[in-house]
Protein backbone atom coordinates (compact mmCIF):
# COMPACT_ATOMS: atom_id res chain seq x y z
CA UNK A 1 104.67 97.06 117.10
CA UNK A 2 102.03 94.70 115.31
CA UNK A 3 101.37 97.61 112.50
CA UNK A 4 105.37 98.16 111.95
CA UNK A 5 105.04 94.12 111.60
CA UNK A 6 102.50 94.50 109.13
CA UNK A 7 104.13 96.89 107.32
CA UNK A 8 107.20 94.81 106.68
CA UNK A 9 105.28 92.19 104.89
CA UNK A 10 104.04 94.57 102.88
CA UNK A 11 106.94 95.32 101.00
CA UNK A 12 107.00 91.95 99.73
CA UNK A 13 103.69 92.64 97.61
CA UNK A 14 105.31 95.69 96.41
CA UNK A 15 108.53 94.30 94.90
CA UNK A 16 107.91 90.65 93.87
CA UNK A 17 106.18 92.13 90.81
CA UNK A 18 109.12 94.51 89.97
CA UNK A 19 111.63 91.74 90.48
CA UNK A 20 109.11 88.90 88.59
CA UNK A 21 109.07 91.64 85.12
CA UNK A 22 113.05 91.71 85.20
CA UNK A 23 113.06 87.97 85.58
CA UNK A 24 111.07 87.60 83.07
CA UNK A 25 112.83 88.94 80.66
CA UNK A 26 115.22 86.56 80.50
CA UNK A 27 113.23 83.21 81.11
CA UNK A 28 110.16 82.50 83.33
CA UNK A 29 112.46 79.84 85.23
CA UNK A 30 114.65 82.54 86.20
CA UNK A 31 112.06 83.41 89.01
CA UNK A 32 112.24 79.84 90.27
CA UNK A 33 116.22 79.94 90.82
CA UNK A 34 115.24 83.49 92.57
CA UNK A 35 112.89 81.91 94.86
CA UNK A 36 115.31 79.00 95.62
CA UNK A 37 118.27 81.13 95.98
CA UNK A 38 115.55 83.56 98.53
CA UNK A 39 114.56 80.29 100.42
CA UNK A 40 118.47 79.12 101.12
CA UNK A 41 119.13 82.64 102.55
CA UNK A 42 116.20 82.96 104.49
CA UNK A 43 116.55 78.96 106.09
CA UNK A 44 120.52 80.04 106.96
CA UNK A 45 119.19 83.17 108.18
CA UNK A 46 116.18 81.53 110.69
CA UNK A 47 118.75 78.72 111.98
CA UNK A 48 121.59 81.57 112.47
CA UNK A 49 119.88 84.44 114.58
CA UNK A 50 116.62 83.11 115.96
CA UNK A 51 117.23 82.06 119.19
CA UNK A 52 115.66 78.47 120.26
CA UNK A 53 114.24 80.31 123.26
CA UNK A 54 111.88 82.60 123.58
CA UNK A 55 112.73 86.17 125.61
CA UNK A 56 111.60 84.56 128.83
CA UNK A 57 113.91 81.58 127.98
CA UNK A 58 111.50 79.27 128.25
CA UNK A 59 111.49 76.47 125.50
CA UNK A 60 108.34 76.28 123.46
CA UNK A 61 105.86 73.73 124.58
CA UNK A 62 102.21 72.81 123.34
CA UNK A 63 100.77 72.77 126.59
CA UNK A 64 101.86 76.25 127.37
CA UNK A 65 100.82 77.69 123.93
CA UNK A 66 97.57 76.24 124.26
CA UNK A 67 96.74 77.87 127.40
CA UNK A 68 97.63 81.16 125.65
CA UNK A 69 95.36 80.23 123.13
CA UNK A 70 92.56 79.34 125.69
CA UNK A 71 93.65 82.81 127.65
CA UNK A 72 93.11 84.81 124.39
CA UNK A 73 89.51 83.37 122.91
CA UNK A 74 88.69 83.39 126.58
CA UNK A 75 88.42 86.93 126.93
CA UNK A 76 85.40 88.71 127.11
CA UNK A 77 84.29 92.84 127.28
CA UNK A 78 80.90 93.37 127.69
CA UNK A 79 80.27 90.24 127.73
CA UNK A 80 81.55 90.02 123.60
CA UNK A 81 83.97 87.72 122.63
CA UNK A 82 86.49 90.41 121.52
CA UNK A 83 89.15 87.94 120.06
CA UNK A 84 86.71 85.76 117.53
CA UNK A 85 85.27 89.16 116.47
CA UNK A 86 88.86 90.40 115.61
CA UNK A 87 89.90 87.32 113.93
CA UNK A 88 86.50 87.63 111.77
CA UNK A 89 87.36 90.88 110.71
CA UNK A 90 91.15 90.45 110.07
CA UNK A 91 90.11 87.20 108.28
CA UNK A 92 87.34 89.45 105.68
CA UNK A 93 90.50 92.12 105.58
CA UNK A 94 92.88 89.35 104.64
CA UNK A 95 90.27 87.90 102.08
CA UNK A 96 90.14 91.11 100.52
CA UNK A 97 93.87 92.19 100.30
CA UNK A 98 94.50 88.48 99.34
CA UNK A 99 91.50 88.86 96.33
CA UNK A 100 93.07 91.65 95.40
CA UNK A 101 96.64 90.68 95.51
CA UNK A 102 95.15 87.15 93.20
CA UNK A 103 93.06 88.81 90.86
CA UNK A 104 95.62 92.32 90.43
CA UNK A 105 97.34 91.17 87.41
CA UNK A 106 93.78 90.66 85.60
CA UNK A 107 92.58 93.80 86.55
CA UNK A 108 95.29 95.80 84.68
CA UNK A 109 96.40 94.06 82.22
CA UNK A 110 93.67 91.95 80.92
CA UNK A 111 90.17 94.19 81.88
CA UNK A 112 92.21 97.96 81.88
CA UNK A 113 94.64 96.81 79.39
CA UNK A 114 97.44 98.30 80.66
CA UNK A 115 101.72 97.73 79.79
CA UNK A 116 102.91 94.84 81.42
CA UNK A 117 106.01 97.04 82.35
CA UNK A 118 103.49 99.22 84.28
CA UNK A 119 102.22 96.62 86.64
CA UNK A 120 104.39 96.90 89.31
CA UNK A 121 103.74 100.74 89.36
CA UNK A 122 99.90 99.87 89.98
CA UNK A 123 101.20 97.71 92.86
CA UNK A 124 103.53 99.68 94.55
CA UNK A 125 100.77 102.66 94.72
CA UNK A 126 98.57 100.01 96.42
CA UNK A 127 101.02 98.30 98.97
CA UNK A 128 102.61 101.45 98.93
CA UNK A 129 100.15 103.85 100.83
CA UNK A 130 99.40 100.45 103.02
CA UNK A 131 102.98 100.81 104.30
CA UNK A 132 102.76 104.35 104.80
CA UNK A 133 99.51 103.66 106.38
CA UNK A 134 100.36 101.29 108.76
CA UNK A 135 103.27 103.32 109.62
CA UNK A 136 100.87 106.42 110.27
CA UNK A 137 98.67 103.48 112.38
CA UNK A 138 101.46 102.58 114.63
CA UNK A 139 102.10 106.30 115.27
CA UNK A 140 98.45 107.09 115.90
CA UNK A 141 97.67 104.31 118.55
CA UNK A 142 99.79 105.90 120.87
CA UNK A 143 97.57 109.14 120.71
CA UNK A 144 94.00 107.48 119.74
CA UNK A 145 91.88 104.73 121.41
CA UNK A 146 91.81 101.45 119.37
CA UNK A 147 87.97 101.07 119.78
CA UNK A 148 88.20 104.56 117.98
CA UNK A 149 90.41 103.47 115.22
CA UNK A 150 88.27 100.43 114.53
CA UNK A 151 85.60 102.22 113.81
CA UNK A 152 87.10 104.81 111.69
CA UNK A 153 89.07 102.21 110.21
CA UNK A 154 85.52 99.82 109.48
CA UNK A 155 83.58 103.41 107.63
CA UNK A 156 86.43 104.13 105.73
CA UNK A 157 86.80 99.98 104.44
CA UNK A 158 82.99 99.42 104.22
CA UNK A 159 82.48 103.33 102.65
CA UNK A 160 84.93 102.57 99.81
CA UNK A 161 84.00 98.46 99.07
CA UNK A 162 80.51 99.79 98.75
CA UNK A 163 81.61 102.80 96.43
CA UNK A 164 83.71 100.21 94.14
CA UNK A 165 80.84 98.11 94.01
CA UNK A 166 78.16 100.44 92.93
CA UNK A 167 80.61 102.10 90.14
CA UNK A 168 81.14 98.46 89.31
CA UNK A 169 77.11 97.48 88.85
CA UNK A 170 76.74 100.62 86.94
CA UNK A 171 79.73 100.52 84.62
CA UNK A 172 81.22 103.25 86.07
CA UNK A 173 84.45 102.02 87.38
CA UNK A 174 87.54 103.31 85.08
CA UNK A 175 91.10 102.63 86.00
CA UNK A 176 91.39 105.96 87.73
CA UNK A 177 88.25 105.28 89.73
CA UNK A 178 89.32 102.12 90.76
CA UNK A 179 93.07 102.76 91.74
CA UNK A 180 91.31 105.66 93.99
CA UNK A 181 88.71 104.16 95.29
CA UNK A 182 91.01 101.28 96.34
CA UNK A 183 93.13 103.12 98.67
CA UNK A 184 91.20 104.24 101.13
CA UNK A 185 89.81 100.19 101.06
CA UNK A 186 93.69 99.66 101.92
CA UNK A 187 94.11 102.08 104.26
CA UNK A 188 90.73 101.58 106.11
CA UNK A 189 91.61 97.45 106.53
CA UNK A 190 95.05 99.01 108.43
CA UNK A 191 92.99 100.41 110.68
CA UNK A 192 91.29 97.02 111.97
């Protein structure tokens, strides 16, 4: 279920910049109202249909979340801590989905030089094929060991970062090299 999770957020990525060009061509305070008007609906959305109890019924308590906390970070196989050494690696996957989501508009438009009005085309082939690929994910985990996954996952992130970067050094990175190359990057950090 976490992957179809993941996969929802995505789709926020992929049409804030569609919905920001129409905005904007009107006025940039147009995108403000949006986000105002978004915020209402989702605030009267929380308080109407999520329930102040969790499935168990339970009410939500600090003591009893931090014991799940100390449960989690507690566990060990192999004697590894397995949940600070996924946390590390979702937090460099994060960092690099988050640099890229930051630093997207410059790429295009001001280094490639591409049309404003084909921006959000760049970014829906990006968060695109993560959605698909997270979808894929959730479908594969039922037939594939995680620990297997990971690892495919980790060759195809680090196999495709280090290809980007070595086109970079050696001026070799056009737009069609980079949109490429940064797939698989996407895809690969769905996988851990």
């Amino acid at each position: 279920k976490i992957p179809i999770v993941s996969a929802a957020v995505m789709i926020a990525p992929m049409i804030a910049p569609v919905i920001g060009i129409l905005l904007m061509q009107w006025s940039w305070r147009y995108i403000f109202y949006f986000l105002a008007i978004y915020g209402v609906i989702v605030g009267v959305s929380y308080v109407m249909y999520v329930p102040a109890r969790g499935s168990s019924g339970q009410r939500f308590s600090l003591t009893g979340l931090a014991h799940q906390y100390k449960m989690v970070m507690g566990f060990r196989a192999h004697g590894r801590p397995v949940a600070v050494y996924y946390i590390l690696l979702q937090g460099c996957i994060a960092g690099t989905f988050l640099t890229f989501l930051t630093n997207a508009s410059w790429i295009y438009l001001g280094h490639y030089g591409v049309a404003a009005t084909a921006l959000p085309l760049f970014f829906l082939i990006h968060t695109g094929t993560t959605f698909v690929s997270n979808v894929g994910l959730s479908r594969l985990l039922n037939h594939v060991d995680a620990r297997v996954l990971l690892s495919v996952g980790s060759s195809i992130h680090l196999l495709s970062l280090s290809s980007l970067l070595y086109m970079q050094i050696n001026n070799q990175l056009s737009l069609f090299a980079f949109t490429v190359l940064f797939l698989p990057t996407m895809i690969g950090a769905n996988f851990l």
